[in-house]
Protein backbone atom coordinates (compact mmCIF):
# COMPACT_ATOMS: atom_id res chain seq x y z
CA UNK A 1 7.90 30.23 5.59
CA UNK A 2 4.03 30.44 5.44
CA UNK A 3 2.81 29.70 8.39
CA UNK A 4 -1.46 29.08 8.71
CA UNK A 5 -2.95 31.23 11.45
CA UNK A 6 -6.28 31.62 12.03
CA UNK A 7 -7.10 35.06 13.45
CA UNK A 8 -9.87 36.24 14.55
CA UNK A 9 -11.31 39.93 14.70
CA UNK A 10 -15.87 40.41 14.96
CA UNK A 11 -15.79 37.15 13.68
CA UNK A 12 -13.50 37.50 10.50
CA UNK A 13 -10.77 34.38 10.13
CA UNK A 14 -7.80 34.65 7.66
CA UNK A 15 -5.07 32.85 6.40
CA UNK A 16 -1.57 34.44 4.53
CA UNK A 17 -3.86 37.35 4.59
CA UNK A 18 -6.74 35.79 2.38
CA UNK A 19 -9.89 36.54 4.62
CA UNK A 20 -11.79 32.92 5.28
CA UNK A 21 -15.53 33.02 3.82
CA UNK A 22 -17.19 31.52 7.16
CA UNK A 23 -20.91 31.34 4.69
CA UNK A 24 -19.25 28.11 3.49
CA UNK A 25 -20.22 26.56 7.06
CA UNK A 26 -23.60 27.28 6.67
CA UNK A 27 -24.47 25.64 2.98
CA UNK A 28 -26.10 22.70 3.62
CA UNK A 29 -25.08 19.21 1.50
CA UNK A 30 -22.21 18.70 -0.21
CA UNK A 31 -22.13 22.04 -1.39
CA UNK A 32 -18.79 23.94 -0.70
CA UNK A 33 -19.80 27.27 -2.37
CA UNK A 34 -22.86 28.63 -3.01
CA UNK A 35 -22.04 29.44 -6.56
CA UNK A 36 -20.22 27.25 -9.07
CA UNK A 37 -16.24 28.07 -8.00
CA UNK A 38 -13.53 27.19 -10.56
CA UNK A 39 -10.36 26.13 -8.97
CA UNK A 40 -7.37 24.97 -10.25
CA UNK A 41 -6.05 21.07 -10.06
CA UNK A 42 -2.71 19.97 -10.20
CA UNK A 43 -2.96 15.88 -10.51
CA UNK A 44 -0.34 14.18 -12.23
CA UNK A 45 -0.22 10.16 -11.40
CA UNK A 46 2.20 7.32 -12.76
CA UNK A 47 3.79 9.11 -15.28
CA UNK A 48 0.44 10.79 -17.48
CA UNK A 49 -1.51 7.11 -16.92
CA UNK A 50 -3.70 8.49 -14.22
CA UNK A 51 -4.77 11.87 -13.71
CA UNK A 52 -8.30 13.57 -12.68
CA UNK A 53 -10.17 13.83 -16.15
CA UNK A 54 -11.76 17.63 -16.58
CA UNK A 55 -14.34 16.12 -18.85
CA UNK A 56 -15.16 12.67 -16.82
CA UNK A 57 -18.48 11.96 -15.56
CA UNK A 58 -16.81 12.04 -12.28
CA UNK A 59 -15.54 15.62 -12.24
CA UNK A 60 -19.94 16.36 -13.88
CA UNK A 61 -21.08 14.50 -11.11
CA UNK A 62 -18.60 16.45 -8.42
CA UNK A 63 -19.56 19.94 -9.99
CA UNK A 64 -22.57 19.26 -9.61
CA UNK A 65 -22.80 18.28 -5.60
CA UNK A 66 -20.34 20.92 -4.15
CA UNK A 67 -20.50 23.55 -7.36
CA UNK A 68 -16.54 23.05 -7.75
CA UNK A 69 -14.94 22.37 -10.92
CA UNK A 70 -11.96 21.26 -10.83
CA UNK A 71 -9.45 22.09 -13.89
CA UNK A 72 -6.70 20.00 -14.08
CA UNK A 73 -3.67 21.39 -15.04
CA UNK A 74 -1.49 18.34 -15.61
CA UNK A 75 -1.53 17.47 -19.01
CA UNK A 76 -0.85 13.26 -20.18
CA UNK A 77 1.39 14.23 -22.68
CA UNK A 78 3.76 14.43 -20.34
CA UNK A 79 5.10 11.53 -19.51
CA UNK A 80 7.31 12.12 -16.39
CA UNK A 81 5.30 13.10 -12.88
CA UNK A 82 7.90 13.96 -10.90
CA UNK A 83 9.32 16.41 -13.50
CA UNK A 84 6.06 17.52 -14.12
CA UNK A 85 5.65 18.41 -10.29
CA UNK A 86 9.01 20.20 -10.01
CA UNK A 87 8.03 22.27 -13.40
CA UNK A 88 4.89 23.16 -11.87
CA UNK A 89 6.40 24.12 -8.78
CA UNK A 90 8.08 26.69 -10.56
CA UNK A 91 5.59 28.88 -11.94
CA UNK A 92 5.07 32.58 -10.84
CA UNK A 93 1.04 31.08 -9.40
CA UNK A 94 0.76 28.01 -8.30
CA UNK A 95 -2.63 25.87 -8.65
CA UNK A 96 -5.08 26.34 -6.19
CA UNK A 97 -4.82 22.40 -5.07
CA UNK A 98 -2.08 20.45 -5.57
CA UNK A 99 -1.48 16.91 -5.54
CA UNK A 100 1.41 14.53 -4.92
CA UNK A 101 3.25 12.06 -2.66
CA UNK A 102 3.22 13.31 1.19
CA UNK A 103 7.02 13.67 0.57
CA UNK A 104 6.70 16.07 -1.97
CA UNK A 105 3.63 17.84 -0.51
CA UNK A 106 5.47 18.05 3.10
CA UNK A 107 9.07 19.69 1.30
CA UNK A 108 6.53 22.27 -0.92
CA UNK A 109 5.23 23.62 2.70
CA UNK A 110 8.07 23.74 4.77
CA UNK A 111 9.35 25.54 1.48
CA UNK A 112 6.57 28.00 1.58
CA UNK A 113 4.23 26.69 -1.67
CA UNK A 114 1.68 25.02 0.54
CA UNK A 115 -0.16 26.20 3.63
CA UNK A 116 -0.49 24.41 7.01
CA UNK A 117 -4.18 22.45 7.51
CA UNK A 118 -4.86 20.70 10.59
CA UNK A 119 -6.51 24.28 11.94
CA UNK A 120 -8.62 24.25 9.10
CA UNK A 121 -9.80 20.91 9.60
CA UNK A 122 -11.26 21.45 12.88
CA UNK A 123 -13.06 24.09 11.47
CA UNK A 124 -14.12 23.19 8.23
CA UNK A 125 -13.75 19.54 7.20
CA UNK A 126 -15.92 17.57 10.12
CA UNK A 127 -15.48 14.30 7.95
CA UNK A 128 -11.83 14.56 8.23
CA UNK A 129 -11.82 16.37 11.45
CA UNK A 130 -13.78 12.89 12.73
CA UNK A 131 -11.38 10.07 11.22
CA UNK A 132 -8.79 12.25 12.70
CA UNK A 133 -10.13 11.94 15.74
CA UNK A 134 -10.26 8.15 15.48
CA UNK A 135 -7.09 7.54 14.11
CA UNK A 136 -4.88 9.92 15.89
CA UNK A 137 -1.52 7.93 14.45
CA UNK A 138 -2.91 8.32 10.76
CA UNK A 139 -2.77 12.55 11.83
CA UNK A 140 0.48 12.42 13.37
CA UNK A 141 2.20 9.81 10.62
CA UNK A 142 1.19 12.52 7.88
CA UNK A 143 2.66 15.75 9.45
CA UNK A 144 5.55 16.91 8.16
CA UNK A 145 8.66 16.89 11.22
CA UNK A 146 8.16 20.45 11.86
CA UNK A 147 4.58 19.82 13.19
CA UNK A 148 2.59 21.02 10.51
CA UNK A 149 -0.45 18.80 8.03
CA UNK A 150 0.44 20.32 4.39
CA UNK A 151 -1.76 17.56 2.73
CA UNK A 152 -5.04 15.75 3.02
CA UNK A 153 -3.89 11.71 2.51
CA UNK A 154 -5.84 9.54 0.56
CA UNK A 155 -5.42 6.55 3.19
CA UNK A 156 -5.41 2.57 2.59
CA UNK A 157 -7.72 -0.17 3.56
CA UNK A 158 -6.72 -2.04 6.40
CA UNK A 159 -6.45 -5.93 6.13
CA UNK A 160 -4.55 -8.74 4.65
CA UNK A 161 -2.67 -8.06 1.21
CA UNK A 162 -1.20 -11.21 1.12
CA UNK A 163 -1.79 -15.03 1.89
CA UNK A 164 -0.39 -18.06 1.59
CA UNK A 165 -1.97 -19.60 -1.29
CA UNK A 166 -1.27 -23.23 -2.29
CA UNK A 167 -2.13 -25.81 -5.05
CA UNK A 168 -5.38 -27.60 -3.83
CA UNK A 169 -5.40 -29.94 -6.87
CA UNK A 170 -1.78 -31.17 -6.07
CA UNK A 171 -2.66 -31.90 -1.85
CA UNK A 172 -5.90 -33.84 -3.22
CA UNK A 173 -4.20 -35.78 -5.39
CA UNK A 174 -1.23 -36.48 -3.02
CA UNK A 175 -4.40 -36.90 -0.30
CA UNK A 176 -2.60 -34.47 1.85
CA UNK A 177 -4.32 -31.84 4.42
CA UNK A 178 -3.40 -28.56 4.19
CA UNK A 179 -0.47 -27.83 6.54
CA UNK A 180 -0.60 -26.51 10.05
CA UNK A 181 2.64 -25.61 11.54
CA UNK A 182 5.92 -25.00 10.03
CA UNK A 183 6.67 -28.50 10.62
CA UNK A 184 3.73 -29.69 8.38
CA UNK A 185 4.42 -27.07 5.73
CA UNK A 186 8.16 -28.65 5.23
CA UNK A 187 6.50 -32.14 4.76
CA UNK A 188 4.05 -30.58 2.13
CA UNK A 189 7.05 -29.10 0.54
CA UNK A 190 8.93 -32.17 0.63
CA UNK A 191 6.11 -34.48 -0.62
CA UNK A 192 5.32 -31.95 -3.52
CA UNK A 193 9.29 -32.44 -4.62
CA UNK A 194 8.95 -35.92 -4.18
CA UNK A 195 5.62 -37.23 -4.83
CA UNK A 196 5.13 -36.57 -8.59
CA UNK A 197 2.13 -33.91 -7.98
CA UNK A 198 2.40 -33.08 -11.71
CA UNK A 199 2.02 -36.53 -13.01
CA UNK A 200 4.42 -36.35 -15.49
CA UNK A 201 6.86 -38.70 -14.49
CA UNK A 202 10.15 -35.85 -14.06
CA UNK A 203 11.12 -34.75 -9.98
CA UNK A 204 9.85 -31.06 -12.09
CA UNK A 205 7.98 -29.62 -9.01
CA UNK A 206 8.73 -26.57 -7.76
CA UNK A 207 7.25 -26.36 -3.91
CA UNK A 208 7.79 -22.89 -3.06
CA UNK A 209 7.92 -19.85 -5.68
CA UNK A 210 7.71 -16.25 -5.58
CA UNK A 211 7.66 -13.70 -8.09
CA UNK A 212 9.12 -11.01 -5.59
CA UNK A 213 12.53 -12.60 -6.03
CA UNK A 214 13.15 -13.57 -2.57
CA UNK A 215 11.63 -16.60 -0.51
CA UNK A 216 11.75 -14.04 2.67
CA UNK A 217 8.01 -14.32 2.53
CA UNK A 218 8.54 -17.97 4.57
CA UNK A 219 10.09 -16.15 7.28
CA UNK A 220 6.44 -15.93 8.63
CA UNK A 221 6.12 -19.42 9.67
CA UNK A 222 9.28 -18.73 12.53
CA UNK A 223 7.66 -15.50 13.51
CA UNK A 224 9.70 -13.17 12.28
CA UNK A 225 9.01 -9.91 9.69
CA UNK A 226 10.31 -9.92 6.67
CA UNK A 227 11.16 -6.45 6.53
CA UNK A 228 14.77 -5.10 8.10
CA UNK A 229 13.46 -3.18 11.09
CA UNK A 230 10.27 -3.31 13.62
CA UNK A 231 9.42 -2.23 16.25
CA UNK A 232 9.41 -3.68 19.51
CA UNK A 233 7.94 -2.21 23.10
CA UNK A 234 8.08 1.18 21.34
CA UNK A 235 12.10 0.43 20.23
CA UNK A 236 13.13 0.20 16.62
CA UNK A 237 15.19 -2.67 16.17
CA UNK A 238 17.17 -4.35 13.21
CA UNK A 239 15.18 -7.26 12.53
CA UNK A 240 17.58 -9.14 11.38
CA UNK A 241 20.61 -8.94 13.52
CA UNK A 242 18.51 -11.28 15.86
CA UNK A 243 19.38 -14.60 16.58
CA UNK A 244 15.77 -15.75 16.14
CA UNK A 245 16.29 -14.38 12.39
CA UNK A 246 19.67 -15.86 12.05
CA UNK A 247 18.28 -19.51 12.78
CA UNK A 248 15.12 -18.83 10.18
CA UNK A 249 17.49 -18.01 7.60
CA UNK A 250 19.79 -21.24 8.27
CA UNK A 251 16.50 -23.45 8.04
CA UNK A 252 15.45 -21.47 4.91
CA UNK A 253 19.08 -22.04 3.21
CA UNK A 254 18.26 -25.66 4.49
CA UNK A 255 15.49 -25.83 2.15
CA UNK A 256 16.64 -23.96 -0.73
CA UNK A 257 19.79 -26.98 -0.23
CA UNK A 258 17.28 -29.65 -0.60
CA UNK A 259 15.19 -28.12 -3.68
CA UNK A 260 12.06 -27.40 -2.18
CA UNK A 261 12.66 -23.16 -3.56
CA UNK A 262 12.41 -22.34 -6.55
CA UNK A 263 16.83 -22.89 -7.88
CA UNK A 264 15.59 -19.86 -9.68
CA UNK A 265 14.14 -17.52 -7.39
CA UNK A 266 16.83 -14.82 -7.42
CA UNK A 267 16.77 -14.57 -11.41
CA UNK A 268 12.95 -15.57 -12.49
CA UNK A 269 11.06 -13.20 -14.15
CA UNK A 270 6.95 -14.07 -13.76
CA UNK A 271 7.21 -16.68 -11.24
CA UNK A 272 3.62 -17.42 -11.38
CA UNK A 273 3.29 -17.32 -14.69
CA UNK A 274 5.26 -19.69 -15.50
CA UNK A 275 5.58 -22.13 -12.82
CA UNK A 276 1.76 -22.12 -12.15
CA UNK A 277 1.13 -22.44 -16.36
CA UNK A 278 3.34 -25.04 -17.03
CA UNK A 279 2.19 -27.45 -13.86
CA UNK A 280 5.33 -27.04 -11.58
CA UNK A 281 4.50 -24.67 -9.22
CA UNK A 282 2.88 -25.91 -5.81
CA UNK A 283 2.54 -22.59 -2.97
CA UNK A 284 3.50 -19.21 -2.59
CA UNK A 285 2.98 -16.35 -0.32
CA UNK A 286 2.05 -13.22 -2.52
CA UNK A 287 -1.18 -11.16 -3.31
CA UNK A 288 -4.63 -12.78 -2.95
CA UNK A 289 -5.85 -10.63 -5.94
CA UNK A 290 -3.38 -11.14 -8.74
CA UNK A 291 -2.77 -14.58 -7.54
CA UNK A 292 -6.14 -16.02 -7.38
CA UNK A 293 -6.78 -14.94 -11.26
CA UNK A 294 -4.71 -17.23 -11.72
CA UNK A 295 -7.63 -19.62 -10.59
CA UNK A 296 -9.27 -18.05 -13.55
CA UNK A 297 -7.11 -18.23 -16.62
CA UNK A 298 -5.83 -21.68 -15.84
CA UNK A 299 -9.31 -23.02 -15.95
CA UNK A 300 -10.88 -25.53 -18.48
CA UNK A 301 -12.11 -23.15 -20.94
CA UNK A 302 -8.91 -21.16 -20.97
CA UNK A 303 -6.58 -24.16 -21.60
CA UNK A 304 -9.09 -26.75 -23.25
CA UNK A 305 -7.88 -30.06 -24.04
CA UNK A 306 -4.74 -29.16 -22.05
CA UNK A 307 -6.53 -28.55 -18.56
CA UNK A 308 -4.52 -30.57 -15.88
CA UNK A 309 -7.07 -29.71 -13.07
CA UNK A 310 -5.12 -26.42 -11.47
CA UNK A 311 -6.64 -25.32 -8.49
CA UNK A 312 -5.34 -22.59 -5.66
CA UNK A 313 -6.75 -22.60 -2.11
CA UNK A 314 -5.93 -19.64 0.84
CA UNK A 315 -4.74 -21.65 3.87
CA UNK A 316 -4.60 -20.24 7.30
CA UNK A 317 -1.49 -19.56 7.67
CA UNK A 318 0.45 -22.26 9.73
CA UNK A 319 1.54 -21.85 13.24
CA UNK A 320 4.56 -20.35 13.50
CA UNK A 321 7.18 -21.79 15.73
CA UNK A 322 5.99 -19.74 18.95
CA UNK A 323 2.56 -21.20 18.42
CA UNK A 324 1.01 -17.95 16.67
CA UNK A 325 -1.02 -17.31 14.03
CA UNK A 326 -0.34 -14.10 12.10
CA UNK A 327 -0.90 -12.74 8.49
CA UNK A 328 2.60 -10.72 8.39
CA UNK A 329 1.57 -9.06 5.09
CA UNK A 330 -0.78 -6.30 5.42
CA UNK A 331 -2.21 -3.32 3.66
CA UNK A 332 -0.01 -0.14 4.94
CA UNK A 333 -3.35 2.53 5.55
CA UNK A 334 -0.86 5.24 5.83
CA UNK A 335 -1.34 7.56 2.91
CA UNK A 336 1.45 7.90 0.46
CA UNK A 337 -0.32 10.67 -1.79
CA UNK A 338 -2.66 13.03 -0.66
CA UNK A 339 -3.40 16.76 -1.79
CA UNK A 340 -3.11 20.29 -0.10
CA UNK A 341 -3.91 24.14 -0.50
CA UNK A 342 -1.05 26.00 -2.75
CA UNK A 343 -0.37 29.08 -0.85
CA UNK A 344 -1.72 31.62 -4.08
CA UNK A 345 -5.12 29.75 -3.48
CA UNK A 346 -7.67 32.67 -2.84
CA UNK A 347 -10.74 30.12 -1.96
CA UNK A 348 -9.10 28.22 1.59
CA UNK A 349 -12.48 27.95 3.61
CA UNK A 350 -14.56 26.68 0.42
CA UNK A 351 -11.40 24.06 -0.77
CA UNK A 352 -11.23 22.93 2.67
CA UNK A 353 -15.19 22.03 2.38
CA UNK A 354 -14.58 20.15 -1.34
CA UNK A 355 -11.92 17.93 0.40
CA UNK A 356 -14.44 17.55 3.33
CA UNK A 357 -16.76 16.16 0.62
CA UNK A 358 -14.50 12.62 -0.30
CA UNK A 359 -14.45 11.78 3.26
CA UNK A 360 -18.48 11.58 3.18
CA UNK A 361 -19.55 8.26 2.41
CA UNK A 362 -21.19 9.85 -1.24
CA UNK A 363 -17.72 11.28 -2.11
CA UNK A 364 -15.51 7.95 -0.80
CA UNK A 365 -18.73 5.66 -2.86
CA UNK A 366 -18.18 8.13 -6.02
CA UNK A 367 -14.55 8.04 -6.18
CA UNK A 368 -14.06 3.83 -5.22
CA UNK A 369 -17.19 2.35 -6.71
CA UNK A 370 -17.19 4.75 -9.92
CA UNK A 371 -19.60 7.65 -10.54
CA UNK A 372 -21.79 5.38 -12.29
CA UNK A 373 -21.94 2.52 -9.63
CA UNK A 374 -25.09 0.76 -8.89
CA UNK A 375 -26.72 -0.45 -5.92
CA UNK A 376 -27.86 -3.86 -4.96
CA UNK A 377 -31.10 -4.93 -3.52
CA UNK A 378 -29.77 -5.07 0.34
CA UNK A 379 -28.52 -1.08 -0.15
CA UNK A 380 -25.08 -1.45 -0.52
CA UNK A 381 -22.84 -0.23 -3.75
CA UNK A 382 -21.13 -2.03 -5.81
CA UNK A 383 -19.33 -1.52 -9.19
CA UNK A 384 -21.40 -1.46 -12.58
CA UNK A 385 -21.93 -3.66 -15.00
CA UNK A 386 -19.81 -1.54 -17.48
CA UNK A 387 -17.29 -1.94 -14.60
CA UNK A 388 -17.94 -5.39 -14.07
CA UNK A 389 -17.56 -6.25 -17.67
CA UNK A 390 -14.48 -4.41 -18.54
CA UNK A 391 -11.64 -6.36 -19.29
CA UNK A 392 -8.95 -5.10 -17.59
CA UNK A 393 -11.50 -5.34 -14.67
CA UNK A 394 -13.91 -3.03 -12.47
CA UNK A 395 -10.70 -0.49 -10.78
CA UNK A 396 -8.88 -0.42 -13.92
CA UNK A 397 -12.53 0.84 -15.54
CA UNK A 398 -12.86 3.39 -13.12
CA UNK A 399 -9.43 4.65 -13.82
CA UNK A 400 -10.15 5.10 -17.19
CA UNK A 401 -13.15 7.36 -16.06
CA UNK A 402 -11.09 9.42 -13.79
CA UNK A 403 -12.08 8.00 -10.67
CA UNK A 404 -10.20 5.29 -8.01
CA UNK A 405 -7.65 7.72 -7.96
CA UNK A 406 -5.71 8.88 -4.78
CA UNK A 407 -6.46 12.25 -4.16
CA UNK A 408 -7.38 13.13 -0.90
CA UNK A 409 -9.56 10.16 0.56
CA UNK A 410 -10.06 6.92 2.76
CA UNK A 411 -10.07 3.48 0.43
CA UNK A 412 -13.20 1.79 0.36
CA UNK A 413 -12.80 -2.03 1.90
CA UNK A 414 -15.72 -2.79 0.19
CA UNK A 415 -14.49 -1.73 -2.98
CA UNK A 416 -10.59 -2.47 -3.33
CA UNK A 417 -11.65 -6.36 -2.19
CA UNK A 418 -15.31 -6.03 -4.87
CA UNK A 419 -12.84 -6.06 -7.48
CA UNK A 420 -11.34 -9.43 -6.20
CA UNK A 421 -11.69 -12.52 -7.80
CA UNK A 422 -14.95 -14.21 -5.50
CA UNK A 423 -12.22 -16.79 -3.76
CA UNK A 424 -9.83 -13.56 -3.16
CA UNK A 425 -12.47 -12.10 -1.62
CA UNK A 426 -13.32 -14.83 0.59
CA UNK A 427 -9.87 -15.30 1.59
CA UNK A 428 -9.26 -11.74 2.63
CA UNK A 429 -12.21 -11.63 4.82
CA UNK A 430 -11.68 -15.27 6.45
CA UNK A 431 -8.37 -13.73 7.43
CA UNK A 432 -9.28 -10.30 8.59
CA UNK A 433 -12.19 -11.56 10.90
CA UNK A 434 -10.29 -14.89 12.33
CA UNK A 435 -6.19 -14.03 12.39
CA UNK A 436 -4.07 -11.15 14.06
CA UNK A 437 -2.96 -8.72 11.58
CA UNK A 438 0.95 -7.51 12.10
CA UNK A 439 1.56 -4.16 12.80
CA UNK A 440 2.36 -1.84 9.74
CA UNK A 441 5.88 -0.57 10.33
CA UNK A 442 5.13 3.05 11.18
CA UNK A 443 5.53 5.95 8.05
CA UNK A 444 8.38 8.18 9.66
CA UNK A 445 8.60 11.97 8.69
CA UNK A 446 12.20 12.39 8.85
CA UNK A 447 14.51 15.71 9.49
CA UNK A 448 17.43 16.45 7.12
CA UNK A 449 19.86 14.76 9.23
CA UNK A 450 17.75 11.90 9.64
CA UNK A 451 17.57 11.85 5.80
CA UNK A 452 20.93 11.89 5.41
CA UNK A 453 21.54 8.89 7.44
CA UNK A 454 19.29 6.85 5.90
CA UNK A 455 20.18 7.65 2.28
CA UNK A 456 23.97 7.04 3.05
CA UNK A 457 24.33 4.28 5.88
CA UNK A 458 20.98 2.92 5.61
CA UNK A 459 21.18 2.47 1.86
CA UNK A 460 24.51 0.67 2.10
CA UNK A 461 23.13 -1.42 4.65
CA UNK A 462 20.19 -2.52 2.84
CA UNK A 463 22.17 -3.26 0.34
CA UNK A 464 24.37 -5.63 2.01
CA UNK A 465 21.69 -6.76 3.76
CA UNK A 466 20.11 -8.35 0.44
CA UNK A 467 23.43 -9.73 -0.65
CA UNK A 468 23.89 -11.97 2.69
CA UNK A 469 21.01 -12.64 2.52
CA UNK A 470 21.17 -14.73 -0.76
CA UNK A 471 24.86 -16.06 -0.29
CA UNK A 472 22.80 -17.56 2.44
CA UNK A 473 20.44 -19.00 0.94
CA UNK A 474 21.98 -20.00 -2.35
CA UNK A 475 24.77 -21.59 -0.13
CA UNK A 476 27.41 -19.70 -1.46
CA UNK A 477 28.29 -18.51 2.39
CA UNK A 478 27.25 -20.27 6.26
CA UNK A 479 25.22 -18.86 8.43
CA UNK A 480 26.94 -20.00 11.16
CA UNK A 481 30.51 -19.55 10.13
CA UNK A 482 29.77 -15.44 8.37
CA UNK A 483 27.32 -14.42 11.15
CA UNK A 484 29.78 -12.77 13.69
CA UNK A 485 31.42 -10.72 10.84
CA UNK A 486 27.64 -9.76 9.43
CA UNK A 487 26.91 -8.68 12.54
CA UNK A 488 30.23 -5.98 12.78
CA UNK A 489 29.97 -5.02 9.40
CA UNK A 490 26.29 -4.06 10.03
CA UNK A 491 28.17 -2.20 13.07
CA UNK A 492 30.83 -0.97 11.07
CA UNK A 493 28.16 1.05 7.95
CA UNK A 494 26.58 2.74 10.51
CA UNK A 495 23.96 0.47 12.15
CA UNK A 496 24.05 2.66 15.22
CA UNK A 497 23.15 5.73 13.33
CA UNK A 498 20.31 4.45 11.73
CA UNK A 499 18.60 2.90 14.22
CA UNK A 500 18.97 6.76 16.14
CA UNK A 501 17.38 7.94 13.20
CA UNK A 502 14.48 5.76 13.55
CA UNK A 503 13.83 5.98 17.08
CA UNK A 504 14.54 9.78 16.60
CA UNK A 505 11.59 10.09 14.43
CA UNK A 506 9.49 7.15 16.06
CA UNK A 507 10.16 9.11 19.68
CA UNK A 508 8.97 12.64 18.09
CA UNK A 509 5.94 11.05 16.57
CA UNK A 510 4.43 8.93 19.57
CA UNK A 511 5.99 11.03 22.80
C-alpha cells in the first residue's frame, strides 16, 4: 500500500519518493506553479454527459489563474463511467488527478493507485485546510475506514431540498387557510376529495401525490423520518420497528382507505405531470425546484384558453404531532464525488495548490456561477444572461460549458437556489432562516465485513421493508394484526447485524 509521509531532511518534503516543490508556497494568487504545468485529468460524469471540457472557457480561464491545464483524458464517446473508471484504472500510468465517487476514490487508495491527503492539506491547501477545520464531520465522513483522505469532495449546500407545496388556487377557492397541524392537513385533504376543487363536477381530485412512488413523504407530519434508520443520542436505530412509526403508517393506510392518496401512487409514472396538468392534483411533498416550474408551464400563456387558474404555494410545514416544526428533507452536504492525486503523479505540492484554488471564493464563483458570470450592482455574482436565457436553464448552461461540475469543491448556496424558479427561491430561504433542519443521516465508510452485511442482510431487509410497507398501505395486510411477525422477520434477516454494522462505523467515525 502507498502510504503519504511527509519527511523532512534541510527542509526537503517528499511523498512515494517524489520530492515536494515547497516554491509552490511562496507564489502569490491563484497561481499553483510558476510556469504553465500540464497535468493529466481523469473526469468522467453520468455516463459521457458531463465531463471537464479541455477546450471550455472554463479550463482558459483556470489556465490562466493557477498556470495548470488540465487534459482530460475521459473521452464522451464512451458511454459507460464506471467502466470507463475501471479501464482507466488499469493502465501501466495512471492520470495525474483522478476523479470519481468517494467509493471508488477510497478502494483506488487503500489499493495503492491514489495517495493519502489530509497531510498535504495542512500544508498546502489553506482553503481546504480552513473548511476542514470548521466542519470537522465533513473530514472525518470522507476518510476512507483505514484513516486515510484519498479525495478532495466536492460538498453540498446545506438547506431544505424539499417542501410541502400545495395548490393555492384550490384552498382560495374552497376559502380554506393553509393547514397547520396534521390534524388540519387531513381536513384539507378531505375537503379537496370532497369539495369539487376542480370544478368539474366528477369526485376527480387527487389530495396527495408524489412522483417518488411512495406517500412516505407524510410521515413528517407524526415526526418521524422517512428513511429506515437514524440516529438517536449517538445510537443507530431502525426507524421503523418503532411503535411511533407503526401508528403513522396505520393512519397513513387510513388515508390511502379513504382516497385522499393518489389509488395510483405505487404504479404512476410523472405524478406531477399529470395530476398537476390535468387539474386533479392538490399537494405534495417533493423538490421546491422542479416542482415550482410547474408554477411556470401551467400558466396562462402556456395553456391559453385552457388556463384553469393553477397556482402552487410552499407552506410551513404543519406541526407535527409532538408539536414540532421540521423540514425532514434536506440537502445531504456530504460529498459523494470528489477527486485525488494518482500515485504516478510527479507534481503533488503544485496539484495540491490547483485543488486549493476551487475552495477560494474565485474558483467556487467560476465553477457554480459559470466562467462567464456577471455581477450585479450590490457586488454579488450571479449567472449570465446567456445562462439566464438558456432553455434548459442557467446550471444546465454551465454544464454545457464545462463548469457546475463536481470535482473537488463546496456548492455555492447562492448559486444551486439562483437557478430556482423566484417562488423556489423564496421558499427555500423562508425555510432555512425560520424552521429546524433534520439531521442528514451520517455518510458511513464501511470495512469489508461491514459491507458484506449490508449488501446481504441489509439489502433483503430493505427490500421487505418496501413490500410491508405498501401491503400496508394499499390494505392488502393490517398493521395491527402483521406487526408482531414484521417485527421477527426483521429479527430473523439479520436486523441485529446491521444495526452492528452501523454503529460499528458510526462509533469509529465520532469516538
Amino acid at each position: 500500500m502507498t502510504v503519504s509521509m511527509l519527511a523532512g531532511c534541510g527542509g526537503t518534503s517528499s511523498v512515494n519518493g517524489v520530492e515536494l516543490n515547497d516554491e509552490v508556497l511562496k507564489l502569490e494568487g491563484y497561481l499553483a506553479s510558476a510556469e504553465e504545468l500540464e497535468l493529466t485529468l481523469f473526469n468522467h460524469q453520468s455516463n459521457g454527459v458531463r465531463l471537464w471540457l479541455n477546450d471550455s472557457l472554463l479550463a482558459q480561464q483556470t489556465k490562466e489563474l493557477t498556470n495548470i491545464k488540465l487534459t482530460n483524458l475521459a473521452s464522451a464517446a464512451q458511454a459507460d463511467s464506471n467502466q470507463a473508471y475501471n479501464t482507466m484504472l488499469m493502465e501501466d500510468v495512471l492520470p495525474d488527478i483522478i476523479h470519481s465517487s468517494g467509493a471508488n476514490l477510497d478502494q483506488a487508495g487503500m489499493d495503492g493507485a491514489m495517495i493519502p491527503l489530509e497531510d498535504l492539506v495542512e500544508k498546502y491547501a489553506p482553503n481546504i485546510h480552513k473548511y476542514f477545520q470548521e466542519h470537522p464531520d465533513h473530514l472525518e465522513m470522507n476518510k476512507a475506514y483505514d484513516g486515510h483522505l484519498y479525495y478532495i469532495p466536492t460538498f453540498s449546500i446545506e438547506g431544505p431540498s424539499q417542501g410541502w407545496i400545495i395548490r393555492q388556487d384550490w384552498l382560495d377557492k374552497l376559502g380554506l387557510e393553509a393547514p397547520t397541524n396534521k390534524d388540519e392537513f387531513y381536513n384539507v385533504m378531505k375537503a379537496f376529495r370532497e369539495q369539487d376543487p376542480n370544478g368539474n363536477g366528477r369526485k376527480d381530485e387527487i389530495p396527495y401525490l408524489n412522483r417518488t412512488k411512495t406517500p412516505l413523504g407524510l410521515l413528517g407530519l407524526f415526526g418521524i423520518d422517512n428513511r429506515n434508520y437514524v440516529v438517536k443520542d449517538g445510537k443507530v436505530i431502525c426507524n421503523v420497528a418503532t411503535e411511533e412509526y407503526k401508528q403513522a403508517i396505520t393512519e397513513i393506510a387510513q388515508w390511502y382507505k379513504e382516497g385522499l392518496i393518489d389509488p395510483e401512487i405505487y404504479t404512476r409514472n410523472n405524478a406531477r405531470e399529470e395530476l398537476f396538468a390535468n387539474n386533479n392534483g392538490g399537494m405534495t411533498v417533493d423538490w421546491l425546484s422542479s416542482t415550482f416550474s410547474f408554477d411556470v408551464t401551467l400558466s396562462k400563456e402556456k395553456l391559453g384558453n385552457s388556463y384553469f387558474g393553477f397556482k402552487l404555494s410552499a407552506i410551513d410545514p404543519p406541526k407535527d404531532v409532538n408539536g414540532d416544526q421540521i423540514i425532514w428533507n434536506v440537502w445531504n452536504p456530504i460529498a459523494s464525488t470528489g477527486w485525488g492525486i494518482s500515485k504516478d503523479n510527479k507534481y503533488i505540492a503544485e496539484t495540491m495548490k490547483f485543488f486549493d484554488y476551487w475552495y477560494t471564493d474565485e474558483g467556487r464563483t467560476n465553477l457554480w456561477f459559470g466562467p462567464d458570470h456577471k455581477i450585479n450592482p450590490d457586488g454579488t455574482p450571479d449567472y449570465s444572461d446567456e445562462a439566464r436565457a438558456y432553455v434548459g436553464g442557467p446550471t444546465e448552461y454551465n454544464e454545457s460549458q464545462g463548469a457546475a461540475l463536481g470535482l473537488g469543491s463546496v456548492r455555492l448556496v447562492e448559486a444551486e437556489v439562483g437557478a430556482m424558479p423566484e417562488v423556489a427561491q423564496k421558499a427555500f430561504w423562508h425555510y432555512k432562516n425560520n424552521f429546524k433542519l433534520a439531521t442528514p443521516f451520517p455518510t458511513f465508510k464501511h470495512t469489508p465485513e461491514e459491507k458484506r452485511v449490508m449488501k446481504s442482510q441489509g439489502t433483503d431487509i430493505a427490500t421487505y421493508i418496501s413490500e410491508m410497507q405498501q401491503n400496508w398501505v394499499l390494505g392488502n395486510k393490517d398493521v395491527e394484526a402483521t406487526w408482531d411477525e414484521f417485527i421477527a422477520h426483521l429479527n430473523e434477516l439479520g436486523l441485529k447485524d446491521v444495526l452492528a454494522a452501523y454503529q460499528s462505523a458510526y462509533d469509529r467515525m465520532y469516538k
